[in-house]
PDB file of N, CA and C in Angstrom:
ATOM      1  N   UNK A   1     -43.618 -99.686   1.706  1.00  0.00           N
ATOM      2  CA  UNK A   1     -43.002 -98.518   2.304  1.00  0.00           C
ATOM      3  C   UNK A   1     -43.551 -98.310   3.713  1.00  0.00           C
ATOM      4  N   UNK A   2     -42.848 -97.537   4.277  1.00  0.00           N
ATOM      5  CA  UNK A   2     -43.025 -97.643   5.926  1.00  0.00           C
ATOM      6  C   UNK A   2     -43.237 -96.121   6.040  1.00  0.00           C
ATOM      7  N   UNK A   3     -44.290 -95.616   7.070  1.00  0.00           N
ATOM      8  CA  UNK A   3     -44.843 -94.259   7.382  1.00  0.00           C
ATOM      9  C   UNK A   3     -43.676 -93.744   7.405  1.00  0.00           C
ATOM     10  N   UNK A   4     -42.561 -93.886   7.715  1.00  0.00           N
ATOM     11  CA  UNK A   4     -41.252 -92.781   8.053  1.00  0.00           C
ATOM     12  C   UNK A   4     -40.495 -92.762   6.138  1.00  0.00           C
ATOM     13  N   UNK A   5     -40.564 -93.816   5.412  1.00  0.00           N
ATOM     14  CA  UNK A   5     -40.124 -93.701   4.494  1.00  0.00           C
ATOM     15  C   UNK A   5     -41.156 -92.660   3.538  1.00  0.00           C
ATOM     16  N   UNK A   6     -42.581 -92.886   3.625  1.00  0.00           N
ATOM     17  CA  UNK A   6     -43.100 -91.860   3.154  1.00  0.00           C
ATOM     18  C   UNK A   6     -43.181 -91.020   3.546  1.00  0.00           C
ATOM     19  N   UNK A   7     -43.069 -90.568   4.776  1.00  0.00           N
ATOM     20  CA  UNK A   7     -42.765 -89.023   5.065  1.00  0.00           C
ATOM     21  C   UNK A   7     -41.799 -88.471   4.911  1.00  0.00           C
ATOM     22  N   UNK A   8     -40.586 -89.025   4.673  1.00  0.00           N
ATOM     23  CA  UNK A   8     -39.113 -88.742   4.063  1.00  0.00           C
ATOM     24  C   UNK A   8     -38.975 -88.279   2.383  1.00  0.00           C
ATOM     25  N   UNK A   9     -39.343 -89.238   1.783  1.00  0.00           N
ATOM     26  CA  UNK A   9     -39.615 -89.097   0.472  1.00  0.00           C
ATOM     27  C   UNK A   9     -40.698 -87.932   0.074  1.00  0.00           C
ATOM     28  N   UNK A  10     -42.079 -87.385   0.936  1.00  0.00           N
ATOM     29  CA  UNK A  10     -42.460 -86.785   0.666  1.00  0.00           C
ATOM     30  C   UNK A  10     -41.595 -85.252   1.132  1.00  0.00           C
ATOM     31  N   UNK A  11     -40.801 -85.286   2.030  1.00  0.00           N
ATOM     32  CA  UNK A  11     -39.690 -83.897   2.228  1.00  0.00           C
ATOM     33  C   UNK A  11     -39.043 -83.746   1.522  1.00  0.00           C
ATOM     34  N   UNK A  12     -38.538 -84.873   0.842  1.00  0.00           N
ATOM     35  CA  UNK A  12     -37.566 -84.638  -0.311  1.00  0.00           C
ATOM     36  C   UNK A  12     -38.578 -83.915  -1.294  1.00  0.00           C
ATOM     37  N   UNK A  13     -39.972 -84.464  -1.959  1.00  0.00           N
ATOM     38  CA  UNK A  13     -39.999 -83.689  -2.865  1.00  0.00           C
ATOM     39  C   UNK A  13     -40.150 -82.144  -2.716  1.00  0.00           C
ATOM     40  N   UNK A  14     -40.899 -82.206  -1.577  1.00  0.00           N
ATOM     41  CA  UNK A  14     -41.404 -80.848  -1.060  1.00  0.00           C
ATOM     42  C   UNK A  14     -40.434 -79.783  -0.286  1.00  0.00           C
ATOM     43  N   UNK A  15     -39.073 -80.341  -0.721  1.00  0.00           N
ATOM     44  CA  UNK A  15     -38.126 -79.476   0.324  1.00  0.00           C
ATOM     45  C   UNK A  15     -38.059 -78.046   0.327  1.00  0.00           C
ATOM     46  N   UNK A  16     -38.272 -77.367  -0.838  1.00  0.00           N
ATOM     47  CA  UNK A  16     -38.141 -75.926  -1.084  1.00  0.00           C
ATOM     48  C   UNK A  16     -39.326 -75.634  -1.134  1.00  0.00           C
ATOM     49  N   UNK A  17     -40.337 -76.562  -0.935  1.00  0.00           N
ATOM     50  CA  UNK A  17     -41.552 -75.392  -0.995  1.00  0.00           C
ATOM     51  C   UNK A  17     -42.191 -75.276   0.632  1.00  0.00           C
ATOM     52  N   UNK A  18     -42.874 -74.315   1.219  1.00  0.00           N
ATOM     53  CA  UNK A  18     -43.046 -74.311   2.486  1.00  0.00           C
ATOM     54  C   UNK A  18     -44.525 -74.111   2.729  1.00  0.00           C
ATOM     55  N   UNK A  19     -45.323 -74.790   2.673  1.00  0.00           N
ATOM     56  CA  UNK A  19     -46.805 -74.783   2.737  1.00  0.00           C
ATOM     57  C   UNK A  19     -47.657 -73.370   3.241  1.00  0.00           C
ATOM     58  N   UNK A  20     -46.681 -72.920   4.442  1.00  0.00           N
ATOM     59  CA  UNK A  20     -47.124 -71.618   4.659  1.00  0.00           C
ATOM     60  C   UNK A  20     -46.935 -70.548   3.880  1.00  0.00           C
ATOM     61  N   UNK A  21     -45.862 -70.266   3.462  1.00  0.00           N
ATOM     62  CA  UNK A  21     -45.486 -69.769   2.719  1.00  0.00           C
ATOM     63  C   UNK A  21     -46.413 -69.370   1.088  1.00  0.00           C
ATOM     64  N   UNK A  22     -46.355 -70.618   0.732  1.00  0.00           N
ATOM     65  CA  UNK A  22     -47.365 -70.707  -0.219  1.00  0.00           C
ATOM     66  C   UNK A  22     -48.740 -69.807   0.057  1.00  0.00           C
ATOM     67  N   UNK A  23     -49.194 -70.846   1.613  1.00  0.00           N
ATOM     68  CA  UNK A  23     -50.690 -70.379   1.393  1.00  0.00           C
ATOM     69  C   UNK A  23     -50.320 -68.450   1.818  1.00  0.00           C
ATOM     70  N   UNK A  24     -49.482 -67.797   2.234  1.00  0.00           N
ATOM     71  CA  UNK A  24     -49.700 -66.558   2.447  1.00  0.00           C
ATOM     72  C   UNK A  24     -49.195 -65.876   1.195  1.00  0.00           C
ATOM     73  N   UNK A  25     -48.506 -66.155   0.274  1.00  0.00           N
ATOM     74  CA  UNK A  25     -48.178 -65.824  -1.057  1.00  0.00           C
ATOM     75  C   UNK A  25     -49.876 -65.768  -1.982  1.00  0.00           C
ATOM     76  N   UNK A  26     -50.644 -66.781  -1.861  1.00  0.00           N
ATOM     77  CA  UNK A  26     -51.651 -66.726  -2.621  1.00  0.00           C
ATOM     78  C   UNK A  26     -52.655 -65.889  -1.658  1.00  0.00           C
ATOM     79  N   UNK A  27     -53.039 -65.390  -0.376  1.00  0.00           N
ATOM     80  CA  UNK A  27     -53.446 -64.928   0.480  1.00  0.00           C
ATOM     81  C   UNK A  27     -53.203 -63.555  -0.154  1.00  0.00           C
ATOM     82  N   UNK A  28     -52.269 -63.358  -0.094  1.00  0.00           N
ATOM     83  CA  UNK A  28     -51.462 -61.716  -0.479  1.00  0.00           C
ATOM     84  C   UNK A  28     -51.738 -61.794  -1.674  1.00  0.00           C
ATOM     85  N   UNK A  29     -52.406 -62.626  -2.751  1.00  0.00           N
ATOM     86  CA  UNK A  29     -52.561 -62.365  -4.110  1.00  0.00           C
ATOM     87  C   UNK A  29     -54.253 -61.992  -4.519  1.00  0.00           C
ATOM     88  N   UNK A  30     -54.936 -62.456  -3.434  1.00  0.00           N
ATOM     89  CA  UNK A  30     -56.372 -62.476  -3.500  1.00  0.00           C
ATOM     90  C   UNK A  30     -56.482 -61.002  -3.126  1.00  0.00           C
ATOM     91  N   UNK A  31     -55.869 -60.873  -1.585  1.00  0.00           N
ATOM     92  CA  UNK A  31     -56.030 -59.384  -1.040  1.00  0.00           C
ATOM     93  C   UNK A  31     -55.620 -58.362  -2.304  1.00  0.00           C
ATOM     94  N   UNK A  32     -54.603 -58.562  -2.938  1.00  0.00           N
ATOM     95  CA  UNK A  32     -54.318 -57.466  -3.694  1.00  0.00           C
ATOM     96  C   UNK A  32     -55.156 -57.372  -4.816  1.00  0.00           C
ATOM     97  N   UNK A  33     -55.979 -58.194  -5.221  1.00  0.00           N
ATOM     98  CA  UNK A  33     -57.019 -57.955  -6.298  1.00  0.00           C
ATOM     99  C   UNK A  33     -58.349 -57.156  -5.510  1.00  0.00           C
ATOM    100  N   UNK A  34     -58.542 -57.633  -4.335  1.00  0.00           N
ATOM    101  CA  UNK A  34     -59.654 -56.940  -3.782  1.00  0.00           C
ATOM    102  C   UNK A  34     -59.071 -55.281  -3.601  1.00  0.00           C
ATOM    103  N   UNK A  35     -58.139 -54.920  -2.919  1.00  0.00           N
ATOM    104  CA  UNK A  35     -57.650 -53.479  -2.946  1.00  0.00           C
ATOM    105  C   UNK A  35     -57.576 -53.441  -4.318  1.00  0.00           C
ATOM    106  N   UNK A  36     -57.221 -54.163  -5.194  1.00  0.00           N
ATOM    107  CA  UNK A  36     -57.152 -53.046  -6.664  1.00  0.00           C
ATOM    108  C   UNK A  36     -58.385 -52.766  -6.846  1.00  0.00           C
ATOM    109  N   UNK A  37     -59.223 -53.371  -6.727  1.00  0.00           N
ATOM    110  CA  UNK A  37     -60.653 -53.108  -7.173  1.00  0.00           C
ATOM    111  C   UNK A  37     -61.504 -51.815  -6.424  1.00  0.00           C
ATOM    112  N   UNK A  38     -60.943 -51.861  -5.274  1.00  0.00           N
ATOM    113  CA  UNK A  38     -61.715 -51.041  -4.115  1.00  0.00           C
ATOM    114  C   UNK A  38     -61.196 -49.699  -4.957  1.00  0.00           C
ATOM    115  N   UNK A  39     -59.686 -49.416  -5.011  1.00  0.00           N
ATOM    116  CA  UNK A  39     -58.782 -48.584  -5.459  1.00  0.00           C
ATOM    117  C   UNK A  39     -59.564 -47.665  -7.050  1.00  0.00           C
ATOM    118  N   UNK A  40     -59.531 -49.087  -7.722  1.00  0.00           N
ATOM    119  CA  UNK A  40     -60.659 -48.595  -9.071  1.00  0.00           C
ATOM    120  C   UNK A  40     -61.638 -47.859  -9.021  1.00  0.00           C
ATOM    121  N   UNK A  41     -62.282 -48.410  -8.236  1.00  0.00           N
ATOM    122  CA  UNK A  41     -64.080 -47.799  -7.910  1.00  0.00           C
ATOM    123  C   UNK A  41     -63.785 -46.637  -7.406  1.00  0.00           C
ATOM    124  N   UNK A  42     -62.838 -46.377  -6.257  1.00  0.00           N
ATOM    125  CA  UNK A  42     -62.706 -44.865  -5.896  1.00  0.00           C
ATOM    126  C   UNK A  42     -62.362 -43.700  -6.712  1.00  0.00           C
ATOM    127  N   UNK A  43     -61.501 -44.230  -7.500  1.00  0.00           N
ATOM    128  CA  UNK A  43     -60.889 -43.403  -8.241  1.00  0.00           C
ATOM    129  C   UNK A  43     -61.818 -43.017  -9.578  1.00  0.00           C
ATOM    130  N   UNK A  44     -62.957 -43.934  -9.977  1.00  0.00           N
ATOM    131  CA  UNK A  44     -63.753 -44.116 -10.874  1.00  0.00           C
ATOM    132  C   UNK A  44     -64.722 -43.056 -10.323  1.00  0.00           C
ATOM    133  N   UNK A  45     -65.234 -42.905  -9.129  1.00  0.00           N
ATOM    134  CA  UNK A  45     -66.490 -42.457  -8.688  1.00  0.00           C
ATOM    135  C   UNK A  45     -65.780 -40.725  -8.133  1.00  0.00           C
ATOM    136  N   UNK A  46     -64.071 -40.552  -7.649  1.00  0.00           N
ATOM    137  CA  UNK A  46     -63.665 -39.064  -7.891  1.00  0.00           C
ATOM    138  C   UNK A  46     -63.724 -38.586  -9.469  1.00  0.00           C
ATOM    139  N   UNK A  47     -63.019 -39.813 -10.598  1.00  0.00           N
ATOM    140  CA  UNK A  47     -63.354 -38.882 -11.351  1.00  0.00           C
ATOM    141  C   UNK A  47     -64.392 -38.285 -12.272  1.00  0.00           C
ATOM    142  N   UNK A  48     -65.933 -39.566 -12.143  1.00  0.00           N
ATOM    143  CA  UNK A  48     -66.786 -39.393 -12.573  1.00  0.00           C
ATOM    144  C   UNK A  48     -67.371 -38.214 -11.967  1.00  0.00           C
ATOM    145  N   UNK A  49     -67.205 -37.474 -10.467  1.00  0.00           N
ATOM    146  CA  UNK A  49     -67.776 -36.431  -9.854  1.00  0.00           C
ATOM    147  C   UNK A  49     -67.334 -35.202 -10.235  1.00  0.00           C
ATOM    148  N   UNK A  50     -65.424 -35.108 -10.551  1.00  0.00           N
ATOM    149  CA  UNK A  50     -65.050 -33.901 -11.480  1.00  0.00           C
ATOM    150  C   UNK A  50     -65.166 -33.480 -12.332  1.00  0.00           C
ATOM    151  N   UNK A  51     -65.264 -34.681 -13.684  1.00  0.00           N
ATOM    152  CA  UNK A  51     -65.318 -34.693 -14.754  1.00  0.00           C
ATOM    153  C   UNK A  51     -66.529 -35.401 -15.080  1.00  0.00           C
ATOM    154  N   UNK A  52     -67.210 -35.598 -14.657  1.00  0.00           N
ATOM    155  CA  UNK A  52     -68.620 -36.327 -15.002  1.00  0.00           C
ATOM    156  C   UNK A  52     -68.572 -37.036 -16.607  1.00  0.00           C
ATOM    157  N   UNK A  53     -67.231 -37.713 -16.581  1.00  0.00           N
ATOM    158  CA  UNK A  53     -67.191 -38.439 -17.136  1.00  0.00           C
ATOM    159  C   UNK A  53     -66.782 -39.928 -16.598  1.00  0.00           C
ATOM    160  N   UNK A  54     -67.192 -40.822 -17.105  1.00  0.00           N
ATOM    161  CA  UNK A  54     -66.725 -41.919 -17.204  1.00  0.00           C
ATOM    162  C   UNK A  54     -65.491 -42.930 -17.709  1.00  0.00           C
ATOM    163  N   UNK A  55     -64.556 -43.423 -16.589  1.00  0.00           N
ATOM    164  CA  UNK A  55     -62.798 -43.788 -16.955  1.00  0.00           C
ATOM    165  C   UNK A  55     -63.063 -45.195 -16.784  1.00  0.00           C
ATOM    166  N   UNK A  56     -63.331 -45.083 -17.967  1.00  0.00           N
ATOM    167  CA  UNK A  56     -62.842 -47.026 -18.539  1.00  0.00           C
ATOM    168  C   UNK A  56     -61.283 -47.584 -18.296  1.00  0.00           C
ATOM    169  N   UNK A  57     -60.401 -46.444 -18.187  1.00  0.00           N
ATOM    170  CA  UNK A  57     -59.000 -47.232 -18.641  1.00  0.00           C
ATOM    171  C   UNK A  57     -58.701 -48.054 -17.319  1.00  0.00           C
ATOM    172  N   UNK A  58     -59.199 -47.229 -16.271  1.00  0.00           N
ATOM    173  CA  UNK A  58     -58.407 -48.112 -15.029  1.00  0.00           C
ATOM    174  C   UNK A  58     -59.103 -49.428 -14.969  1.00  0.00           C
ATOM    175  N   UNK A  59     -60.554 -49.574 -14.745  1.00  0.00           N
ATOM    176  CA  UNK A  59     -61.472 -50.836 -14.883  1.00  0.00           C
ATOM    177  C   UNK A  59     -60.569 -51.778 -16.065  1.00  0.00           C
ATOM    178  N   UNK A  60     -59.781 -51.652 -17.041  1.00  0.00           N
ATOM    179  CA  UNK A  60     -59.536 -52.359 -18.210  1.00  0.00           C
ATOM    180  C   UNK A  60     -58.222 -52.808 -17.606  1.00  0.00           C
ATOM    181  N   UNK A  61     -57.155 -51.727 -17.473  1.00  0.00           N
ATOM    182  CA  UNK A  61     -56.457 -52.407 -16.555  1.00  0.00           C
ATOM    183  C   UNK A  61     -56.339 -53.372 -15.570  1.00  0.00           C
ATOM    184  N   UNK A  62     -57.117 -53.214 -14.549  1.00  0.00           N
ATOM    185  CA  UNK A  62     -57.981 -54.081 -13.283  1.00  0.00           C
ATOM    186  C   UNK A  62     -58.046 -55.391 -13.773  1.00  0.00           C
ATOM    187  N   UNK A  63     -59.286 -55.396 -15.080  1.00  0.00           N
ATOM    188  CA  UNK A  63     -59.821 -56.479 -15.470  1.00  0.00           C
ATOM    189  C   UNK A  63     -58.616 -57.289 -16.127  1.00  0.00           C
ATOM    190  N   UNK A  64     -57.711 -56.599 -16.653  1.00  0.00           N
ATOM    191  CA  UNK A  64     -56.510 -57.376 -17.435  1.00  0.00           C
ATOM    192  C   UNK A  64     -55.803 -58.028 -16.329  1.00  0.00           C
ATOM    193  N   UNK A  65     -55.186 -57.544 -15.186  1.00  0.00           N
ATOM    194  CA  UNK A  65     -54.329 -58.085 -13.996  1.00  0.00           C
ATOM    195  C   UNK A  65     -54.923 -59.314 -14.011  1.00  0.00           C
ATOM    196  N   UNK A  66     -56.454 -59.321 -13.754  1.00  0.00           N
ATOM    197  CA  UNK A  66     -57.655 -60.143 -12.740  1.00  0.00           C
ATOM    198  C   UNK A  66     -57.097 -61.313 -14.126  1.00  0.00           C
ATOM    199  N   UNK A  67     -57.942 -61.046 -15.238  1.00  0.00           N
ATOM    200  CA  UNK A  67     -57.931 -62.112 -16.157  1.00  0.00           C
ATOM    201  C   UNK A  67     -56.289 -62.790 -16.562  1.00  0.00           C
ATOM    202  N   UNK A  68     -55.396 -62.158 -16.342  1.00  0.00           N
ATOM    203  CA  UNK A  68     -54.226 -62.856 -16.829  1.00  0.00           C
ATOM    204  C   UNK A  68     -53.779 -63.883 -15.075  1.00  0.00           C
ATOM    205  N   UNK A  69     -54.415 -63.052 -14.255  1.00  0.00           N
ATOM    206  CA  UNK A  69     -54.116 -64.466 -12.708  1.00  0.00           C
ATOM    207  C   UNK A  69     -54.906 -65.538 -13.195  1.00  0.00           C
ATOM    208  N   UNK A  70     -56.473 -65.298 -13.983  1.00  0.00           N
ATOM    209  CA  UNK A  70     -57.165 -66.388 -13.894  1.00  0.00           C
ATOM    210  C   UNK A  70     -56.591 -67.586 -15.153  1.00  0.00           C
ATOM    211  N   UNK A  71     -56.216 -66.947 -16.090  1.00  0.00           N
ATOM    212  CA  UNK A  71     -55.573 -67.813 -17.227  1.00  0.00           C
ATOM    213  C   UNK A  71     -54.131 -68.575 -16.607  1.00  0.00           C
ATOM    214  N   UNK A  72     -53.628 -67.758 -15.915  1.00  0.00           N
ATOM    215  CA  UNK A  72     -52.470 -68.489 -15.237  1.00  0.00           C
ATOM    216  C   UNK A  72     -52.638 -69.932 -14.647  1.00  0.00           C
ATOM    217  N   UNK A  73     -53.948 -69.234 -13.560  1.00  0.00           N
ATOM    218  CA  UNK A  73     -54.326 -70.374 -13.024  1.00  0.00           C
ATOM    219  C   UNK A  73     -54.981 -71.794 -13.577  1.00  0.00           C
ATOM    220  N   UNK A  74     -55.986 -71.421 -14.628  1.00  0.00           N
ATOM    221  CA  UNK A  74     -56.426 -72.672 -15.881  1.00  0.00           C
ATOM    222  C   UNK A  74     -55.623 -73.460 -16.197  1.00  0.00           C
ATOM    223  N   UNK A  75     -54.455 -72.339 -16.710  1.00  0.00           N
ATOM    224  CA  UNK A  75     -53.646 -73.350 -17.138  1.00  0.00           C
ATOM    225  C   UNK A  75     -53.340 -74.282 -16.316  1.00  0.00           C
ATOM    226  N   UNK A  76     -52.408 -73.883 -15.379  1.00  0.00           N
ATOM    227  CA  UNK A  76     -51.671 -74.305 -14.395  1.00  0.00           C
ATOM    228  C   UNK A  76     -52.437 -75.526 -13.516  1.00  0.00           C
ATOM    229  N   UNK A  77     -53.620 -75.093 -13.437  1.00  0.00           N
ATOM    230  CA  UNK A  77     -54.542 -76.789 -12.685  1.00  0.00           C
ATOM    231  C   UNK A  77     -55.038 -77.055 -13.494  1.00  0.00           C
ATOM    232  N   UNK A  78     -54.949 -77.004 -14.937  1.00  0.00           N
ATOM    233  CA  UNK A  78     -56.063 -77.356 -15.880  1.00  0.00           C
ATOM    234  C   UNK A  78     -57.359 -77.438 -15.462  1.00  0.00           C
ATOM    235  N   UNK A  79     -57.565 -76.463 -15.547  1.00  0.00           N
ATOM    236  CA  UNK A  79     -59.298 -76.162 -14.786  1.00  0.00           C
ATOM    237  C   UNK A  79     -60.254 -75.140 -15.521  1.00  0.00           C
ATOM    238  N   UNK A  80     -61.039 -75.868 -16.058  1.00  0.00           N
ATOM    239  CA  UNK A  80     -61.488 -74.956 -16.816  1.00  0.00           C
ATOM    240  C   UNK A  80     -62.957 -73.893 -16.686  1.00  0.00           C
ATOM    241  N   UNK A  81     -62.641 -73.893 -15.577  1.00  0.00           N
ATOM    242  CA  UNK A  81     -63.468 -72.886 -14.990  1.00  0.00           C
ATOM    243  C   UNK A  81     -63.039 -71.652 -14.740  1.00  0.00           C
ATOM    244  N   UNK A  82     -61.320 -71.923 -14.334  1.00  0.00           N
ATOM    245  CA  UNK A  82     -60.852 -70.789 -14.020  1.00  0.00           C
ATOM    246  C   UNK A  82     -60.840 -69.805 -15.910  1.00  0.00           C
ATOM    247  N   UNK A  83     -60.590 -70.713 -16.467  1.00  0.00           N
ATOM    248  CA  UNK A  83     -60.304 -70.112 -18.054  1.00  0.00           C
ATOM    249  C   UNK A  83     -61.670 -69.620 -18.610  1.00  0.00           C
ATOM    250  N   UNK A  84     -62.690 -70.144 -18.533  1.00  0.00           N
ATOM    251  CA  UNK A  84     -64.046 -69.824 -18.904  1.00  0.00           C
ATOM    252  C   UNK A  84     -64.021 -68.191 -17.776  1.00  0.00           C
ATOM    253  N   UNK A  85     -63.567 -67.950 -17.093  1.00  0.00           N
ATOM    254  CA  UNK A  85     -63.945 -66.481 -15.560  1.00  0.00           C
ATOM    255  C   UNK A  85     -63.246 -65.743 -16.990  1.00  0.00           C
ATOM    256  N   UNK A  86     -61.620 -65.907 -16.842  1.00  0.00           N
ATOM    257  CA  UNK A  86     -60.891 -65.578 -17.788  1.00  0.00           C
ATOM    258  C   UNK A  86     -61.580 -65.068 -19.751  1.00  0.00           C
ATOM    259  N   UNK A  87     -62.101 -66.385 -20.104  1.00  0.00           N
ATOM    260  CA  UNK A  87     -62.763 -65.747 -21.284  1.00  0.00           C
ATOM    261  C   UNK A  87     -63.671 -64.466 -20.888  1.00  0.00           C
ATOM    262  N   UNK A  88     -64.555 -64.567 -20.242  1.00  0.00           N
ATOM    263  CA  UNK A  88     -65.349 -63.437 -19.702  1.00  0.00           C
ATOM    264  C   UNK A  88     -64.994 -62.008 -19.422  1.00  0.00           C
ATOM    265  N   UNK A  89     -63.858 -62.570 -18.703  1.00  0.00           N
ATOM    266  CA  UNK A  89     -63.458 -61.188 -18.300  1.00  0.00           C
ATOM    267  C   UNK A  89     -62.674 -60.276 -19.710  1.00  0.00           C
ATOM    268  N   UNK A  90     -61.999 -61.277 -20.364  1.00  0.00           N
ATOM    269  CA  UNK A  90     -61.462 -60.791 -21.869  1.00  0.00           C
ATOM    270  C   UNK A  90     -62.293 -60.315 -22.414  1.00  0.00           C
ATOM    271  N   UNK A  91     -63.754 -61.244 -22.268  1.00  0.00           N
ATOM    272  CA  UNK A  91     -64.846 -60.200 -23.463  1.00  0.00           C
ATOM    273  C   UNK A  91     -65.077 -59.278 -23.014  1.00  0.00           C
ATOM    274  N   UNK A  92     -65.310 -58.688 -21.486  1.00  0.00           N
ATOM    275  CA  UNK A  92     -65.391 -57.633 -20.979  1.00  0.00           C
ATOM    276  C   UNK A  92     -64.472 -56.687 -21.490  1.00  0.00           C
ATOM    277  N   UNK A  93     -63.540 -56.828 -21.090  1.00  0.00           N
ATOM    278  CA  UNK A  93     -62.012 -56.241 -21.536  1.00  0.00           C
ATOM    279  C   UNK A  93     -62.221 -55.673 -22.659  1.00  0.00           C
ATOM    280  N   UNK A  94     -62.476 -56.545 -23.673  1.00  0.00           N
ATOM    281  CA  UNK A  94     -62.351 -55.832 -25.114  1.00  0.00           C
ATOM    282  C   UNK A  94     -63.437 -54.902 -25.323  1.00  0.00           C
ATOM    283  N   UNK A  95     -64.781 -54.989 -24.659  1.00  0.00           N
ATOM    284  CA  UNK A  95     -65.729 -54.081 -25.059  1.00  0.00           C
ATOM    285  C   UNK A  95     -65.641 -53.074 -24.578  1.00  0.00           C
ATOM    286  N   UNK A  96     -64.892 -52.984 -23.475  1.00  0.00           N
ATOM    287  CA  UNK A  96     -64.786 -51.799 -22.560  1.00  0.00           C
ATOM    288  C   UNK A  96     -63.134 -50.672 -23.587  1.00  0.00           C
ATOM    289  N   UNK A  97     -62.442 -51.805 -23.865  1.00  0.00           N
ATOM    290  CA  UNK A  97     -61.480 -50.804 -25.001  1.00  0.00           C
ATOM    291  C   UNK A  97     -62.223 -50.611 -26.287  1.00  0.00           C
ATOM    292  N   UNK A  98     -63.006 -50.819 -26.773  1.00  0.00           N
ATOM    293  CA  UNK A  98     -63.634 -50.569 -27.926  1.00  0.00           C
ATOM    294  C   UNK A  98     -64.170 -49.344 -27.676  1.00  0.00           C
ATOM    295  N   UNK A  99     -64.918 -49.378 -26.716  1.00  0.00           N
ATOM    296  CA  UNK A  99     -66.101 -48.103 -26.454  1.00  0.00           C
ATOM    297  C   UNK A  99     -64.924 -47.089 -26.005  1.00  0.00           C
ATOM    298  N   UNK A 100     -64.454 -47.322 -24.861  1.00  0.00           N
ATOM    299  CA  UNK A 100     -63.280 -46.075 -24.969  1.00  0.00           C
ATOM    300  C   UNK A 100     -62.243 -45.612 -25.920  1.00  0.00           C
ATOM    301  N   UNK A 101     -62.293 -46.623 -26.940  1.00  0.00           N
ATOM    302  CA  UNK A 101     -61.769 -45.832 -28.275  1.00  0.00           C
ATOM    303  C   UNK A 101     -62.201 -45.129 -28.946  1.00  0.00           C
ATOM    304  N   UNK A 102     -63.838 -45.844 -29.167  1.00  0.00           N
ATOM    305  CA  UNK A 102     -64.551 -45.450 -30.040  1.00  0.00           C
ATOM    306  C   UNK A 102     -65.092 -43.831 -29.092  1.00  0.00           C
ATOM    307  N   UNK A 103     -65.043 -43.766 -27.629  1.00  0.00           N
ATOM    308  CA  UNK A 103     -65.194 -42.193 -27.440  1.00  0.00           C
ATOM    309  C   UNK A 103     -64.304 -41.140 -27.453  1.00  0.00           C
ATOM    310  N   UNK A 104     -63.319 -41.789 -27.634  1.00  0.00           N
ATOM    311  CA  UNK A 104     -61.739 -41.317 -28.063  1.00  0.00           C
ATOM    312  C   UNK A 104     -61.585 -40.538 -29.158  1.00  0.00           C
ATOM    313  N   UNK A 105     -62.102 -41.235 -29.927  1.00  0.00           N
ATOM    314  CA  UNK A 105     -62.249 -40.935 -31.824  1.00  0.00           C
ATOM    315  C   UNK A 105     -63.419 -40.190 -32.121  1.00  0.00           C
ATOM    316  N   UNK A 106     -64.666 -40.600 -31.413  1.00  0.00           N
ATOM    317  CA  UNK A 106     -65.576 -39.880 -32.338  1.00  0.00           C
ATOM    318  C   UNK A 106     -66.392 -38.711 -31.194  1.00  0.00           C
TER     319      UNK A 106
END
């Protein structure tokens, strides 16, 4: 094959996807986990100051968004690092709905 035939063949496969594009799609996906988080903590630390209590639900939420991008991603590159962040963050997840049930109930 000749440099022009592989650069042809590689447009063909790549025709609909646009490299920039991409990288600012995943750009805009990182940023929006960092604002959710910032978003969390604020809202965590107004309402721990009114209510001097402690709001698990939004952190659980948060952590669910975060962990279902990272399982996406495992899968998707088979990488299992990203899935091991993912287990973690699930065990987090669940302990954090347990205890806010369990202060729910008792």
């Amino acid at each position: 094959m000749t440099k022009d035939e592989i650069l042809e063949k590689s447009r063909q496969e790549n025709k609909e996807r646009d490299l920039y594009k991409l990288s600012v799609e995943s750009n805009a996906g990182r940023i929006g986990i960092i604002v959710m988080y910032v978003v969390v903590a604020i809202l965590t630390i107004v309402h721990f100051i009114v209510t001097k209590k402690f709001n698990r639900m939004l952190w659980i939420i948060a952590l669910t968004v975060d962990l279902s991008m990272d399982i996406y991603k495992g899968v998707k590159l088979k990488d299992k690092g990203w899935l091991a962040v993912a287990v973690g963050l699930a065990a987090i997840d669940v302990m954090m709905t347990l205890r806010m049930l369990g202060d729910m109930y008792i």
